[in-house]
Protein backbone atom coordinates (compact mmCIF):
# COMPACT_ATOMS: atom_id res chain seq x y z
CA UNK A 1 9.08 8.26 19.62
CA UNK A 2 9.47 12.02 19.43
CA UNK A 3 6.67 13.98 18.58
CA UNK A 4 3.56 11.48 19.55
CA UNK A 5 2.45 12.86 22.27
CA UNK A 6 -1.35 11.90 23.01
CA UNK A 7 -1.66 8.44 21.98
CA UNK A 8 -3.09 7.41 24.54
CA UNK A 9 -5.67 10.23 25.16
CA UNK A 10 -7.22 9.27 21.75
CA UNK A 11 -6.44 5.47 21.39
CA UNK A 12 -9.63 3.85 23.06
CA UNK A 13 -11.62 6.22 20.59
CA UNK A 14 -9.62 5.34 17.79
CA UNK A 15 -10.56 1.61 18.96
CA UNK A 16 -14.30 2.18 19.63
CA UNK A 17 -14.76 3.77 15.80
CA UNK A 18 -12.48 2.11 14.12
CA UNK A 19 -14.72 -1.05 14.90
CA UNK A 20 -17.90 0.40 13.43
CA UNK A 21 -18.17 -0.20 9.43
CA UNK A 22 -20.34 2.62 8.80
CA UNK A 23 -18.14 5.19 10.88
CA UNK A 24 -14.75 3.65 8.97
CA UNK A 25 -16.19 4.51 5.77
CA UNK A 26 -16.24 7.97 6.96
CA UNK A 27 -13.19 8.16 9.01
CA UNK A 28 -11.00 6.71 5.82
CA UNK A 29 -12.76 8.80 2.90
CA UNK A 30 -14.20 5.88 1.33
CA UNK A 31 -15.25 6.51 -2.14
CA UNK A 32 -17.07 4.17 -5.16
CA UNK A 33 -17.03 5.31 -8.51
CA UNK A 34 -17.70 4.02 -11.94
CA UNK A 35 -19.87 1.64 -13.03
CA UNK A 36 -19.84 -1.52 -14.11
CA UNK A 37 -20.37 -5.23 -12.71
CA UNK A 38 -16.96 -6.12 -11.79
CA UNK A 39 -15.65 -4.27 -8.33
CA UNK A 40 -11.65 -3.54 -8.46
CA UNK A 41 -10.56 -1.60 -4.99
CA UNK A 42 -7.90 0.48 -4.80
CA UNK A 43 -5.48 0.53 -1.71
CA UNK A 44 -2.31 3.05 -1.96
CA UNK A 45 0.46 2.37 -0.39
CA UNK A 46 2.98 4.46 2.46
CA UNK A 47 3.11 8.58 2.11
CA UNK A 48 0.18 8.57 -0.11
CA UNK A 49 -3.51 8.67 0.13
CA UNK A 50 -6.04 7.36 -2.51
CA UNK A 51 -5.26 10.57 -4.97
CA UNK A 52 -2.70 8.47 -6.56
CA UNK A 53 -4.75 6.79 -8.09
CA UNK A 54 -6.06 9.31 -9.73
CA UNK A 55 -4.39 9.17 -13.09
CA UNK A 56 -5.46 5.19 -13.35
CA UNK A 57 -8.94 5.79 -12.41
CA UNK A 58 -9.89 7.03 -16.18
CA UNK A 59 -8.64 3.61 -17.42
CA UNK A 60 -10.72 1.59 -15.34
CA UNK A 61 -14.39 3.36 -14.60
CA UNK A 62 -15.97 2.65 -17.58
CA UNK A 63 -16.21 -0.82 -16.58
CA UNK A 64 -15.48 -1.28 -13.48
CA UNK A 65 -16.91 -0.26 -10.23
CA UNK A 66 -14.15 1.40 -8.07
CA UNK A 67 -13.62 1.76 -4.12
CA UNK A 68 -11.13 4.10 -3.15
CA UNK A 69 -10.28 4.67 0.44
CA UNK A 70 -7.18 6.06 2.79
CA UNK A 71 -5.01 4.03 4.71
CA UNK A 72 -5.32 5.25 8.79
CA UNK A 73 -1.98 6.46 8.22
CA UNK A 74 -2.31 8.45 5.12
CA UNK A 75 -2.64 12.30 5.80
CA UNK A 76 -5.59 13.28 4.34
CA UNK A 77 -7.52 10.62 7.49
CA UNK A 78 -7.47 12.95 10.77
CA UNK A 79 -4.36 11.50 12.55
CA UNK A 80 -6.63 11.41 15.77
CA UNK A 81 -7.87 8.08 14.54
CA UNK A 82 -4.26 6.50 13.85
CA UNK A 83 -4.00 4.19 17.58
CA UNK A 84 -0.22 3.51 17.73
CA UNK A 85 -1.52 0.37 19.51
CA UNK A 86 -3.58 -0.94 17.48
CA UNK A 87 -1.50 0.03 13.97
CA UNK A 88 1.81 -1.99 14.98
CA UNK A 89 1.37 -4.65 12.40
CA UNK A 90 -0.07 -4.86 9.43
CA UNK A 91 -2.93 -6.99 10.39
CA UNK A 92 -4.58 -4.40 11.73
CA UNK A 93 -4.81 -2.53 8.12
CA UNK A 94 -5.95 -6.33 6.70
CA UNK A 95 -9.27 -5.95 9.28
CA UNK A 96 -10.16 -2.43 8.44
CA UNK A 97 -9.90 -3.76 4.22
CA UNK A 98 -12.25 -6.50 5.26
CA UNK A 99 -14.52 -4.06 7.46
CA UNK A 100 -14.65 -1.72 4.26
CA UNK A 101 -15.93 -4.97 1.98
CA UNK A 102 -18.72 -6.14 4.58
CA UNK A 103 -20.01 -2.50 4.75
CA UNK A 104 -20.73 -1.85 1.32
CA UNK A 105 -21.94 -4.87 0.97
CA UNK A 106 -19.39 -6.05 -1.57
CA UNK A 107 -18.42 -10.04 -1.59
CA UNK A 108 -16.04 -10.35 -4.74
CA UNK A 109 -13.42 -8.30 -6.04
CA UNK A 110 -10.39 -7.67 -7.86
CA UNK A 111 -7.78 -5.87 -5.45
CA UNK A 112 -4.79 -3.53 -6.49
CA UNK A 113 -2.54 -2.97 -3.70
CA UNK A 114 0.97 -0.28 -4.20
CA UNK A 115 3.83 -1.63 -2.11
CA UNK A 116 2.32 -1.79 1.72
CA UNK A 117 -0.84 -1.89 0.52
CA UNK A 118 -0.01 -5.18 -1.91
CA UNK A 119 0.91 -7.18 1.48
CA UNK A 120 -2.23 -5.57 3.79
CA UNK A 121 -4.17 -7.51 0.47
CA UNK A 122 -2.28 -10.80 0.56
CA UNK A 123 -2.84 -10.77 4.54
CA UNK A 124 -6.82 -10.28 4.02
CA UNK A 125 -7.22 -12.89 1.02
CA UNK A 126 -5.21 -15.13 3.52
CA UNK A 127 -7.94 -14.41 6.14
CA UNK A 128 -10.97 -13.99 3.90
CA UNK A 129 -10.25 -15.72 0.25
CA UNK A 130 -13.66 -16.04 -0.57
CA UNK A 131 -13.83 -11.98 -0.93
CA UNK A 132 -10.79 -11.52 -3.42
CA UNK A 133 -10.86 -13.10 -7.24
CA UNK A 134 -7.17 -11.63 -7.65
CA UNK A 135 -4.48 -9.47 -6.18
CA UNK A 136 -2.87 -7.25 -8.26
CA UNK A 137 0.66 -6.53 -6.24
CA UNK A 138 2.28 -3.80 -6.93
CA UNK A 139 5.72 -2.85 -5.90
CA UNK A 140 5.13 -5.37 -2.93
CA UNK A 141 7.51 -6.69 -0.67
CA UNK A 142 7.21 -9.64 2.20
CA UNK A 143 10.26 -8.67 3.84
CA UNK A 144 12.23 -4.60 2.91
CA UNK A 145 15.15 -6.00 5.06
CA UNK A 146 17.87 -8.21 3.52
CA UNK A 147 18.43 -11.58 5.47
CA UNK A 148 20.76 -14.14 4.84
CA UNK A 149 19.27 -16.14 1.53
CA UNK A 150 17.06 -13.20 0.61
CA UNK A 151 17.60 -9.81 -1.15
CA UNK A 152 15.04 -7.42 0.05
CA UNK A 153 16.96 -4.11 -0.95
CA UNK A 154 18.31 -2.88 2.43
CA UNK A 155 20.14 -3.52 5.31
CA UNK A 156 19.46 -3.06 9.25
CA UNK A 157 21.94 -0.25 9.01
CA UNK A 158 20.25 1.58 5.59
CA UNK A 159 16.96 1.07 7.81
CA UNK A 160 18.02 3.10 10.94
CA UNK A 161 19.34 5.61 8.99
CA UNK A 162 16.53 6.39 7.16
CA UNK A 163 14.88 6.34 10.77
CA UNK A 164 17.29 8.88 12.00
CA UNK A 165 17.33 11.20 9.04
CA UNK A 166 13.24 10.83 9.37
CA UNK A 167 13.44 11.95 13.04
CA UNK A 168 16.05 14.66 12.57
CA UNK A 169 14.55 16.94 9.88
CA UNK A 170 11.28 15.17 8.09
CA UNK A 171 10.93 18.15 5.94
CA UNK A 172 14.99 17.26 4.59
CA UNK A 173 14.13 13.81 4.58
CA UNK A 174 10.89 13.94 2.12
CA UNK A 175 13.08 16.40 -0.27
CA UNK A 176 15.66 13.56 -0.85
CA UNK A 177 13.39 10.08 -0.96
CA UNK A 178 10.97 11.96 -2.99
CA UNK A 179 12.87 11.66 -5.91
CA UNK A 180 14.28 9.13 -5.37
CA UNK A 181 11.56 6.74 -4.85
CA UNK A 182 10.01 8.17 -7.83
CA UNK A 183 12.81 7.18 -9.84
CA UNK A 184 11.58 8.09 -13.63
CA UNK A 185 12.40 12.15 -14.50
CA UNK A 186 8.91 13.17 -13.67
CA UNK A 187 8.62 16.39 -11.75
CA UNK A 188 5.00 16.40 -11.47
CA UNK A 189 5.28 12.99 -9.66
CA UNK A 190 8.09 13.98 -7.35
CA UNK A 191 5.70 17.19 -6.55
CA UNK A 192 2.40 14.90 -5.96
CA UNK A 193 4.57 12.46 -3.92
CA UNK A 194 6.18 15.00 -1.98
CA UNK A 195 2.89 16.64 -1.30
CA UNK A 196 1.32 13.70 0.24
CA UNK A 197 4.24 12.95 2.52
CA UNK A 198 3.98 16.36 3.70
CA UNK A 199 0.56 15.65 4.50
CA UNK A 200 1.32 13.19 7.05
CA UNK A 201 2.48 13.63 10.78
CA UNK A 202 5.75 13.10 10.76
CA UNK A 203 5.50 10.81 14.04
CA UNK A 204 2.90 8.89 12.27
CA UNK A 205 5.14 8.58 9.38
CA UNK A 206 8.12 7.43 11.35
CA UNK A 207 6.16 4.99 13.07
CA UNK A 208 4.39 3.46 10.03
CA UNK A 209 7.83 3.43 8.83
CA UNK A 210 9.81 0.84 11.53
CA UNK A 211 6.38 -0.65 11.27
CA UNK A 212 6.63 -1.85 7.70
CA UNK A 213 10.49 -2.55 7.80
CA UNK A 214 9.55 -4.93 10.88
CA UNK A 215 7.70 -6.94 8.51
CA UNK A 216 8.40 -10.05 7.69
CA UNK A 217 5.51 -11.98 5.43
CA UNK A 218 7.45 -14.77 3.87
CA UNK A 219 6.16 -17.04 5.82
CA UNK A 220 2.75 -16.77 4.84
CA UNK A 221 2.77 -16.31 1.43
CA UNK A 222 2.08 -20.08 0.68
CA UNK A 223 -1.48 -19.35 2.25
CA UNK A 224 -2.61 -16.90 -0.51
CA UNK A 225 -4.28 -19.22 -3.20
CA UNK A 226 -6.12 -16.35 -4.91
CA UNK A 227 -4.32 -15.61 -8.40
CA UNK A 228 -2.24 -12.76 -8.14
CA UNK A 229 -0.48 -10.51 -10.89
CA UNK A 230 2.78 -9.14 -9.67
CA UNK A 231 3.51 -6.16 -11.29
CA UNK A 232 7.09 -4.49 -10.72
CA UNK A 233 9.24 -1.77 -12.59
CA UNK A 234 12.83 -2.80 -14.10
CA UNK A 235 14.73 -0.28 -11.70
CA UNK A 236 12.93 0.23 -8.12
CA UNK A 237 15.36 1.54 -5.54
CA UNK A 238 12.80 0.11 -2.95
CA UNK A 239 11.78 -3.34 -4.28
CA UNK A 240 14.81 -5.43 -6.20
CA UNK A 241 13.60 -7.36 -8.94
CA UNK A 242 14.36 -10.03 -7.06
CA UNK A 243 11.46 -9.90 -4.76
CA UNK A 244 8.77 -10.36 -7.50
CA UNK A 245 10.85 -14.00 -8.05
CA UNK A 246 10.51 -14.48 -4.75
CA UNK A 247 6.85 -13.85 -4.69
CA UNK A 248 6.29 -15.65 -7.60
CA UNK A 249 8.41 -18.51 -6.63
CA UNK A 250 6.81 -18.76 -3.04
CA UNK A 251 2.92 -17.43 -3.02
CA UNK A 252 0.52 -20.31 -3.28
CA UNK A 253 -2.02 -19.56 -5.99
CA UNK A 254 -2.00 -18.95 -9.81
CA UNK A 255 0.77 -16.42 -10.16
CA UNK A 256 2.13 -13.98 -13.01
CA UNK A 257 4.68 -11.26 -13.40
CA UNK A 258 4.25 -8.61 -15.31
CA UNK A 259 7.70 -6.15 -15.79
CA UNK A 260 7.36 -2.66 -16.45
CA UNK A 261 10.07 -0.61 -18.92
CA UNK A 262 10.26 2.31 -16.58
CA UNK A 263 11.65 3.02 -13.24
CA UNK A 264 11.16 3.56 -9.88
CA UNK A 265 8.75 2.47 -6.85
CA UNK A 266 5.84 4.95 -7.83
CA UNK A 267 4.36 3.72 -11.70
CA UNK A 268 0.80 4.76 -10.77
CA UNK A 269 2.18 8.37 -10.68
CA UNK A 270 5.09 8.20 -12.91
CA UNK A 271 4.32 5.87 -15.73
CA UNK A 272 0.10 5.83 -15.83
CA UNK A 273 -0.42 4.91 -19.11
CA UNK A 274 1.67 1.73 -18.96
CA UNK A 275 0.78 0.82 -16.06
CA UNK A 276 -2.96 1.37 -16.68
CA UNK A 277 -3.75 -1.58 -19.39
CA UNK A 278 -1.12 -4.12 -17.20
CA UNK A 279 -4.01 -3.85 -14.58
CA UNK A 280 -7.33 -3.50 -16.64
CA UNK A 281 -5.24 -7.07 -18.63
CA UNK A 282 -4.91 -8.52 -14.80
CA UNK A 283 -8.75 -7.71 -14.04
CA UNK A 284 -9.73 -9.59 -17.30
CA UNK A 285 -8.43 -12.95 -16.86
C-alpha cells in the first residue's frame, strides 16, 4: 500500500510491547473514570479515538466505573505501534481488549462497542465470556459487504472505490464521508469526526479500512451467549437496518434491539442525549 513505508522496521517492537499489559495501557491511553461498582468499557469504533465518548461519559460516571482506551489504529496512539502484521484481522484488537481487562484487574463488565468496535467485543466475549455481562452493539456489522442472501449496505465495487478515493486524496475523501457518515445536520459532529480522521495516517486508515470490509463474522455469531443490546439509528448509510435483524435473528444469547429516531452511523456524537439513557437502560438489566 502507498505510503507505509517502515512496517517492518517497527513491527517486532510493536509485537514485543504490544504483549506486555502494563506497557498497552500506556501505549493505547487507557483511562478509568467514575465511580461506582459496576465497570462499563468503552471501545470507539474506525476514525475515532476514545474522545467520542465524551459527550456520553456525563450520563454514565456517577455510577459506573468507566475504562476508556484507543484502538492501535486510532490517531491519537503513536502509529509506530500499529504492526500491519499483526492488525490484519480483527482478532488481534479482541486480544489487546482482553489484555486491557487482565491488567486492571477487572473480571466483569458491561461493554459498549461503536461499529468495529461492537464486533472486536462479540469476538472477545466469544473467547472470554466469563469477562462480559453484556454487549452493548452499536452500529455493528458482521459482514459491510453485501452477499447473496444478506444486505450489508455495499457492494465489492462501492468498497474499492472508497479504497481508491482513500488512496488518491485522503484529505478529499474525509471532507465527503464526514458528513455523510454523520448523517443528522450536526456541524459540530461532522467537525469532531472529521478531526479525528485527520488524526490518523492515512496508510493506517486505508489499511484498517480493507481490513474491516474483509470481515466476515456471521459465522460466529451463534457463539456469543452473553446478552447483548443492539442499538442502531433508523437511517445509517453504513449499517442497513437490516443488519440489527440479522444480529438479532442469528447471535446466540439473550438479545434486544433498541431503534434510535435519528440518523446516521455516529449517535454518540450526533444524538448524545438519546443515545445516553438507551445504554445506562442496557447496563441496568
Amino acid at each position: 500500500m502507498g505510503g507505509s513505508t517502515g512496517h517492518s522496521n517497527t513491527a517486532a517492537t510493536a509485537d514485543s510491547s504490544l504483549t506486555n499489559g502494563s506497557k498497552l495501557l500506556e501505549i493505547l491511553n487507557v483511562r478509568v473514570v467514575g465511580s461506582g461498582e459496576k465497570v462499563v468499557v468503552l471501545s470507539h469504533g474506525f476514525g475515532t479515538d476514545q474522545s467520542a465518548w465524551n459527550r456520553i461519559v456525563p450520563f454514565l460516571q456517577r455510577d459506573h466505573r468507566i475504562v476508556l482506551y484507543d484502538l492501535v489504529c486510532a490517531g491519537s496512539v503513536n502509529p509506530d505501534h500499529f504492526d500491519f502484521r499483526r492488525y490484519t484481522t480483527l482478532d488481534a484488537y479482541a486480544d489487546d481488549l482482553c489484555l486491557i481487562l487482565e491488567s486492571l484487574r477487572i473480571d466483569r463488565c458491561f461493554f459498549v462497542g461503536h461499529s468495529v468496535s461492537a464486533m472486536i467485543g462479540i469476538l472477545a466475549a466469544i473467547r472470554r465470556p466469563d469477562l462480559f455481562i453484556k454487549l452493548v452493539l452499536i452500529g455493528g456489522s458482521p459482514r459491510f459487504l453485501n452477499d447473496r442472501d444478506y444486505h450489508g449496505g455495499f457492494d465489492h465495487g462501492d468498497a474499492e472505490r472508497v479504497f481508491m478515493a482513500m488512496e488518491a486524496n485522503y484529505e478529499a475523501w474525509v471532507r465527503g464521508f464526514a458528513p455523510l457518515a454523520v448523517g443528522a445536520d450536526v456541524p459540530a459532529a461532522v467537525r469532531e469526526f472529521s478531526r479525528t480522521l485527520f488524526n490518523m495516517r492515512p496508510d493506517i486508515s486505508l489499511f484498517v479500512s480493507r481490513s474491516v470490509f474483509s470481515t466476515d463474522l456471521r459465522g460466529v455469531l451463534g457463539l456469543v451467549r452473553v446478552p447483548c443490546c443492539i442499538v442502531q439509528t433508523a437511517r445509517d448509510v453504513s449499517v442497513p437496518l437490516a443488519v440489527a435483524t440479522y444480529l438479532k435473528a442469528h447471535l446466540g444469547g439473550r438479545t434486544i434491539v433498541e431503534i434510535l429516531n435519528t440518523e446516521g452511523h455516529l449517535p454518540h456524537l450526533s444524538a448524545p442525549a438519546l443515545l445516553a439513557p438507551v445504554i445506562r437502560r442496557a447496563l441496568s438489566r
